[in-house]
C-alpha atoms as a PDB file:
ATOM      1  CA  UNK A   1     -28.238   2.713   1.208  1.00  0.00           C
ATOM      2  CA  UNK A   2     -28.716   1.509   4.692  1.00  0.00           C
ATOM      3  CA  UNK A   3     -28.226  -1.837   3.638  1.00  0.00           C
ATOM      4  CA  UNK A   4     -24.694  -1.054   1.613  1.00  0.00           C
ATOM      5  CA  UNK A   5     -23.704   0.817   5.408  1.00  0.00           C
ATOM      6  CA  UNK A   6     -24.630  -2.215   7.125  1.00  0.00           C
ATOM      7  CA  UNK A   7     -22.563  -4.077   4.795  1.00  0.00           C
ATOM      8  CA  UNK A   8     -19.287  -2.482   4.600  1.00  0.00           C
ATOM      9  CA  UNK A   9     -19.185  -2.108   8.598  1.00  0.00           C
ATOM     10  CA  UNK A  10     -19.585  -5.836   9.180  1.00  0.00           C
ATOM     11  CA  UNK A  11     -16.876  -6.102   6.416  1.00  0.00           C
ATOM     12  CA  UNK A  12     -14.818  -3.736   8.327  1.00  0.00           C
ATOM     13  CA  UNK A  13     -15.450  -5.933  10.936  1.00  0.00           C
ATOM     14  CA  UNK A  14     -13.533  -8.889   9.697  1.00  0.00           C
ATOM     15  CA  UNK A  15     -11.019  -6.978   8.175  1.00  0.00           C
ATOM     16  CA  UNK A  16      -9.917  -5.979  12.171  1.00  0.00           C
ATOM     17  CA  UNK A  17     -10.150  -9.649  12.897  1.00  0.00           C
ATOM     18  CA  UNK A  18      -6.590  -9.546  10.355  1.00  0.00           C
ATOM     19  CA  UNK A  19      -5.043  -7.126  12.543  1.00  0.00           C
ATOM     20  CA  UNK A  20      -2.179  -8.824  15.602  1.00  0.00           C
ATOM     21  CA  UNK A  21      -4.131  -7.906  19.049  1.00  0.00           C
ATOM     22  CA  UNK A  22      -2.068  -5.605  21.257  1.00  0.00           C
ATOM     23  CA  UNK A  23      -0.336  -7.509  23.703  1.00  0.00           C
ATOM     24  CA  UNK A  24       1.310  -7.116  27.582  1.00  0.00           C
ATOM     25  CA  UNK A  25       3.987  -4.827  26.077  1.00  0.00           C
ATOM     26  CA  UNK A  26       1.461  -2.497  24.078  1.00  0.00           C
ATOM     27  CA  UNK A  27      -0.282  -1.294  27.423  1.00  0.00           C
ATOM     28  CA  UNK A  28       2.839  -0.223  28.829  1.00  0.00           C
ATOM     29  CA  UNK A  29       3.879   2.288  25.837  1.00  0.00           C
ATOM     30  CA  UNK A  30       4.281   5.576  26.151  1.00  0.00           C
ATOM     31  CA  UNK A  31       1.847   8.270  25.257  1.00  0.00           C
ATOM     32  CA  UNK A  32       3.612   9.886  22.020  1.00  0.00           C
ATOM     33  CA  UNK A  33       5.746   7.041  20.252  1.00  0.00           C
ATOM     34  CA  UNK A  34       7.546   7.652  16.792  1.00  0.00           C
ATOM     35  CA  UNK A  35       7.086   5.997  13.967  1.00  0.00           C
ATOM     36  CA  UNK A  36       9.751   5.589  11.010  1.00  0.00           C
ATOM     37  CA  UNK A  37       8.411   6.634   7.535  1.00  0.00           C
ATOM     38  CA  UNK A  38       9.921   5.337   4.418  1.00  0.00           C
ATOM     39  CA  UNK A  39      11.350   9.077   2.413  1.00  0.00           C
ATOM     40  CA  UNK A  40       9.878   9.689  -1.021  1.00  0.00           C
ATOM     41  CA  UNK A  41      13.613   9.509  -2.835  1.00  0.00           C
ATOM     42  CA  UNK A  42      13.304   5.057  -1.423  1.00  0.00           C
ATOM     43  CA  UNK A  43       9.790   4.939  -2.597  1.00  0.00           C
ATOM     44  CA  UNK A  44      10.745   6.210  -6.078  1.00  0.00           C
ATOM     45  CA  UNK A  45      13.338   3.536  -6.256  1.00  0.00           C
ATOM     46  CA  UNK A  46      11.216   0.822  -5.013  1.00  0.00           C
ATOM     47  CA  UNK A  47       8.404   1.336  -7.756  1.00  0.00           C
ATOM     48  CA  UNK A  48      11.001   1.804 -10.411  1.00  0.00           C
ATOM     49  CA  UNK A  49      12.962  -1.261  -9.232  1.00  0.00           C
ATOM     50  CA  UNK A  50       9.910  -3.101  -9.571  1.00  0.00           C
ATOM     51  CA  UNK A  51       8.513  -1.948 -13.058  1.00  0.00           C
ATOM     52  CA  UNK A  52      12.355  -2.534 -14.536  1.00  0.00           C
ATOM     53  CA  UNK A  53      12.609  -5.845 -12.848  1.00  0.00           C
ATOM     54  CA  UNK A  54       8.965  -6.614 -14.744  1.00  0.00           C
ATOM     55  CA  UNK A  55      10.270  -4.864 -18.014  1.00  0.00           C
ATOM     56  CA  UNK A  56      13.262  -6.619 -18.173  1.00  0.00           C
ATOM     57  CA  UNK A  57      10.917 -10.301 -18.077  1.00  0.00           C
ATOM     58  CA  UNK A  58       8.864  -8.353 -20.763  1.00  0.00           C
ATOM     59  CA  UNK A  59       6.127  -6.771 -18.690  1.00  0.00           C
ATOM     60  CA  UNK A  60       4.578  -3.859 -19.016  1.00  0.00           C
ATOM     61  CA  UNK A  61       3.314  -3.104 -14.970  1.00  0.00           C
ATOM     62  CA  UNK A  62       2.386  -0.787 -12.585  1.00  0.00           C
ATOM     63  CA  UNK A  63       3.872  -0.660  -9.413  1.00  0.00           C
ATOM     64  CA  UNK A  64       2.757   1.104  -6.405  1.00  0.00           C
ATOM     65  CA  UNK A  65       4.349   2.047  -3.291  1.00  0.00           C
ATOM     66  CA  UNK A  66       2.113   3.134  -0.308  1.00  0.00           C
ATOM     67  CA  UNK A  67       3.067   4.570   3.224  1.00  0.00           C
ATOM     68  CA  UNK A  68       2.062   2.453   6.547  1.00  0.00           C
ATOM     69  CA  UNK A  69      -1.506   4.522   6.304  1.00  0.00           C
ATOM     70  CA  UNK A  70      -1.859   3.084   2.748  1.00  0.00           C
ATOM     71  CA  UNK A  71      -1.791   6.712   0.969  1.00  0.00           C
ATOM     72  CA  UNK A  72       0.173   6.543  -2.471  1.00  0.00           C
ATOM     73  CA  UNK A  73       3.762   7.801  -1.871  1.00  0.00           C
ATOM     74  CA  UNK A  74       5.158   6.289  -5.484  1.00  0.00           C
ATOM     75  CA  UNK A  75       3.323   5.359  -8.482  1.00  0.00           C
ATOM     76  CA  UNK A  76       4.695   4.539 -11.732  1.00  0.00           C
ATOM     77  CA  UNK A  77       2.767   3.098 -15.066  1.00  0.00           C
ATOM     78  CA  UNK A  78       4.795   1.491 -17.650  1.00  0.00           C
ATOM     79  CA  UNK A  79       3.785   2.727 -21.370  1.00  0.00           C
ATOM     80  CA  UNK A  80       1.924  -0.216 -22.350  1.00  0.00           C
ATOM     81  CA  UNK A  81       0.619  -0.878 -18.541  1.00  0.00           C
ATOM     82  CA  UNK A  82      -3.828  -0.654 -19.162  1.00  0.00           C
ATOM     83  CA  UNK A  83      -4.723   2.320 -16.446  1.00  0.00           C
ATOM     84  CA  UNK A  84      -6.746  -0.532 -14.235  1.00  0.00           C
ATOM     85  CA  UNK A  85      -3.224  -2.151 -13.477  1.00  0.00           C
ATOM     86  CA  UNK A  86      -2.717   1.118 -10.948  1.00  0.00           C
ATOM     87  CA  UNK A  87      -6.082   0.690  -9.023  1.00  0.00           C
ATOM     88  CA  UNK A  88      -5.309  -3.124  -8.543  1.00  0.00           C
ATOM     89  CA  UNK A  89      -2.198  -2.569  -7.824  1.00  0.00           C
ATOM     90  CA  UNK A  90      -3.260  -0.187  -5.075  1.00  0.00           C
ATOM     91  CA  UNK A  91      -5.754  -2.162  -3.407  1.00  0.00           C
ATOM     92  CA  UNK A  92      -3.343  -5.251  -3.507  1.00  0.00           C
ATOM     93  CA  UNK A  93      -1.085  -3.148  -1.457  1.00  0.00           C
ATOM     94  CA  UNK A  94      -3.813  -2.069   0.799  1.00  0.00           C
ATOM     95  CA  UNK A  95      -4.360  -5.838   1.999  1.00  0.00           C
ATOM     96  CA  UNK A  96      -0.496  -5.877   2.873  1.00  0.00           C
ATOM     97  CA  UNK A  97      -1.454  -2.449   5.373  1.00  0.00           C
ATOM     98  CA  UNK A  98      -4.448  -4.313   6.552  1.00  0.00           C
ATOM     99  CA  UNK A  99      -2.378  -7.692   7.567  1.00  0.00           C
ATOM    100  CA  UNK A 100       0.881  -6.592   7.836  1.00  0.00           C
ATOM    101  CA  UNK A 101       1.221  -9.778   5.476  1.00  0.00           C
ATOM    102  CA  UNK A 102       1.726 -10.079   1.384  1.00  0.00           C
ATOM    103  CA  UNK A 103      -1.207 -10.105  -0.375  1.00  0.00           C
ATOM    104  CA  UNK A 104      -0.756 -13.568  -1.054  1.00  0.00           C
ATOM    105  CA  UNK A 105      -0.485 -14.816   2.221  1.00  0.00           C
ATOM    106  CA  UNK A 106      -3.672 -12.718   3.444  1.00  0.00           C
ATOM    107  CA  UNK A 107      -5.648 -14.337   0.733  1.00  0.00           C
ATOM    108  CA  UNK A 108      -3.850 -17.951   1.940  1.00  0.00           C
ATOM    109  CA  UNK A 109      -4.228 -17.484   5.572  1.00  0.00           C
ATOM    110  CA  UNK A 110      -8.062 -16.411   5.488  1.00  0.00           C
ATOM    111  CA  UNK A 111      -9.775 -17.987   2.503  1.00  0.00           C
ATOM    112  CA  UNK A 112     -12.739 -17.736   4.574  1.00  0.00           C
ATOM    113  CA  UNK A 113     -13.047 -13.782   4.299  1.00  0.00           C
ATOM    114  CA  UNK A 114     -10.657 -13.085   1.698  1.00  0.00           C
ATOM    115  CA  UNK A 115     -13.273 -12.189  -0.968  1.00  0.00           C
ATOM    116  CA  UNK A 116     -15.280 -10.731   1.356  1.00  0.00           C
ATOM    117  CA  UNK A 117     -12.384  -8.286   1.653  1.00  0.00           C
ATOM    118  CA  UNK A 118     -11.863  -7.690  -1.702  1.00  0.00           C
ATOM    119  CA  UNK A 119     -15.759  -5.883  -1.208  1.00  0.00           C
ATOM    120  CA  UNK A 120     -13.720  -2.855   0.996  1.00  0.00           C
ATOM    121  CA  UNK A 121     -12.812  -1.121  -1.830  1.00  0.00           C
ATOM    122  CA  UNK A 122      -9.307  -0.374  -0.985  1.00  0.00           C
ATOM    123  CA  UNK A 123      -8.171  -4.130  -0.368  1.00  0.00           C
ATOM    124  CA  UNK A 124      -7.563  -6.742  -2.958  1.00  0.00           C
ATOM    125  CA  UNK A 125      -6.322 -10.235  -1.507  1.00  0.00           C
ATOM    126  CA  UNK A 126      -4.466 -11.143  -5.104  1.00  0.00           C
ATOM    127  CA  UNK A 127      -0.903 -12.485  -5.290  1.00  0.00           C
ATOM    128  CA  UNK A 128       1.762  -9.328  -6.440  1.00  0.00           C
ATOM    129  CA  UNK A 129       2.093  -6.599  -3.046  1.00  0.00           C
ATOM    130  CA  UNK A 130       4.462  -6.995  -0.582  1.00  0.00           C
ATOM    131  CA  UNK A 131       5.520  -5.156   3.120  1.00  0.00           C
ATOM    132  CA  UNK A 132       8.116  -3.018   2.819  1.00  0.00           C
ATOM    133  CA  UNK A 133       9.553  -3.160   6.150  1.00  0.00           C
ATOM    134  CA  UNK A 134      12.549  -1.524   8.077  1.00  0.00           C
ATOM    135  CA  UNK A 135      14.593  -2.874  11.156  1.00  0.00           C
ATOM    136  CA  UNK A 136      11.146  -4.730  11.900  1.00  0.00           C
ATOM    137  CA  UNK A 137       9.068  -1.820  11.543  1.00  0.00           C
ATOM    138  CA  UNK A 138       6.195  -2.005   8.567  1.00  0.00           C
ATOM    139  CA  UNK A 139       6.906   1.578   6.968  1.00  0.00           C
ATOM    140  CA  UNK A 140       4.701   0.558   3.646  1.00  0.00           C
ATOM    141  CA  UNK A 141       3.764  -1.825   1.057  1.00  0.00           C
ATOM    142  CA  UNK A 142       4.831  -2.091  -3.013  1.00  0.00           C
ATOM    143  CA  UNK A 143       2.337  -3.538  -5.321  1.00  0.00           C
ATOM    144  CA  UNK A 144       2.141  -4.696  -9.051  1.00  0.00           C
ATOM    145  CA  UNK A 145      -0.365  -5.465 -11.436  1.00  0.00           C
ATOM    146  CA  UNK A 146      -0.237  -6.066 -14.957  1.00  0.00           C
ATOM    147  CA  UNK A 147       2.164  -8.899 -15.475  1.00  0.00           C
ATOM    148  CA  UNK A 148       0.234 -12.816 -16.448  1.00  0.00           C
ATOM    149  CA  UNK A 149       0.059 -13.881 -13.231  1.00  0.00           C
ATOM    150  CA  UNK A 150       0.384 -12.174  -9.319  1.00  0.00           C
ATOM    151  CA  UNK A 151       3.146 -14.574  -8.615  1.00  0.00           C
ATOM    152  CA  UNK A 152       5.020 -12.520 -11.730  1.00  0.00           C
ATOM    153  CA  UNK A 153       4.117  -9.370  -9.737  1.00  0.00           C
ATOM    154  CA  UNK A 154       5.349 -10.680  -6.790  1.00  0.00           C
ATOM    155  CA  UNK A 155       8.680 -11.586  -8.030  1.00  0.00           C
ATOM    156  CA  UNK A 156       8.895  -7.800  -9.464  1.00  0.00           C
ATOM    157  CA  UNK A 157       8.053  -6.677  -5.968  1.00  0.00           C
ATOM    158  CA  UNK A 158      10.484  -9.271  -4.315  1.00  0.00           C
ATOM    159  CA  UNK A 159      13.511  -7.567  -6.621  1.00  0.00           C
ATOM    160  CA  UNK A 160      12.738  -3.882  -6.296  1.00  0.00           C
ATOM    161  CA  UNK A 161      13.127  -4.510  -2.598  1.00  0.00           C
ATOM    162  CA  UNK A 162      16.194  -6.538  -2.925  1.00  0.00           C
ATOM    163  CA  UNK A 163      17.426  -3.936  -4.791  1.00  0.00           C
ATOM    164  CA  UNK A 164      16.795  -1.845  -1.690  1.00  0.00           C
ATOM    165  CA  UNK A 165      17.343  -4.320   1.126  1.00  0.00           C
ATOM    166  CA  UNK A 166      21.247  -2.440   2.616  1.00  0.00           C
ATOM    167  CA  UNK A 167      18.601   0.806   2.481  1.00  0.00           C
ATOM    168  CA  UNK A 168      15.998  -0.706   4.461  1.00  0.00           C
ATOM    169  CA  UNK A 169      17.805  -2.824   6.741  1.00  0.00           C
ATOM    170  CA  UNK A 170      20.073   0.177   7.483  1.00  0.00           C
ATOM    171  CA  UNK A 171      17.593   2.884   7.886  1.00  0.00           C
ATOM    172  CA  UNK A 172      18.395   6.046   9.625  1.00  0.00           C
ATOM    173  CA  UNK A 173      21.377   4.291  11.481  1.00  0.00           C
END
């Protein structure tokens, strides 16, 4: 058991080594900031946007949408999606909250940990989850699994949020 706790800290380890280091402007912020959360009624969309966008190419997926903490806000499972597609589909969004990245480009940009990664439990650097992302601001991450290929769930991710992109880039204006 030790040796498993040993294990998953130096692992947490390199996953901070993902994360942007605060810089000059970060030290100067104040002591309570807001933060701009995506509402339940957009995540909905988002994860149905992307299992439609899959169904119409004749894919049964699931799509997940998670909040900027990575905790499930919208979950859908097409009929014919196997049950595993929603745990990959989570933990391929959880690399986006990690790097602030896709999925694809976290498993790109460090090869040299990226399976390591995959060993957290709630991160999976495979092609398919995008950042969901609002005047700048990352406010989430939506995810698919289940089509042949995570460049397939990556396009159905790409079109739910083009399908939401006057939403996003207009938040709360």
């Amino acid at each position: 058991m030790e040796t498993r706790n040993r294990w998953k800290a130096a692992l947490t380890g390199m996953a901070v080594a993902l994360l942007p280091l605060p810089g000059p402007s970060m030290a100067q912020e104040q002591d309570v900031v807001s933060v701009k959360r995506m509402s339940m009624e957009l995540a909905q969309d988002i994860a149905q946007g992307a299992v439609e966008a899959c169904r119409d190419e004749g894919y049964q997926v699931s799509a997940v949408v998670v909040d900027r903490g990575g905790d499930t806000q919208a979950l859908l499972r097409d009929v014919y999606a196997p049950r595993m597609t929603m745990d990959i589909a989570r933990q391929k969004a959880g690399a986006v909250i990690l790097s602030g990245t896709s999925s694809a480009q976290v498993r790109e940009g460090r090869s040299d940990i990226a399976a390591d990664l995959n060993h957290l439990g709630e991160v999976l650097t495979m092609e398919g989850a995008l950042p969901v992302e609002s005047q700048g601001a990352l406010i989430g991450a939506v995810s698919v699994s289940g089509a042949p290929g995570g460049d397939i769930d990556e396009e159905c991710a790409q079109s739910a949020l083009d399908g939401v992109a006057d939403r996003l880039e207009f938040g709360d204006m």
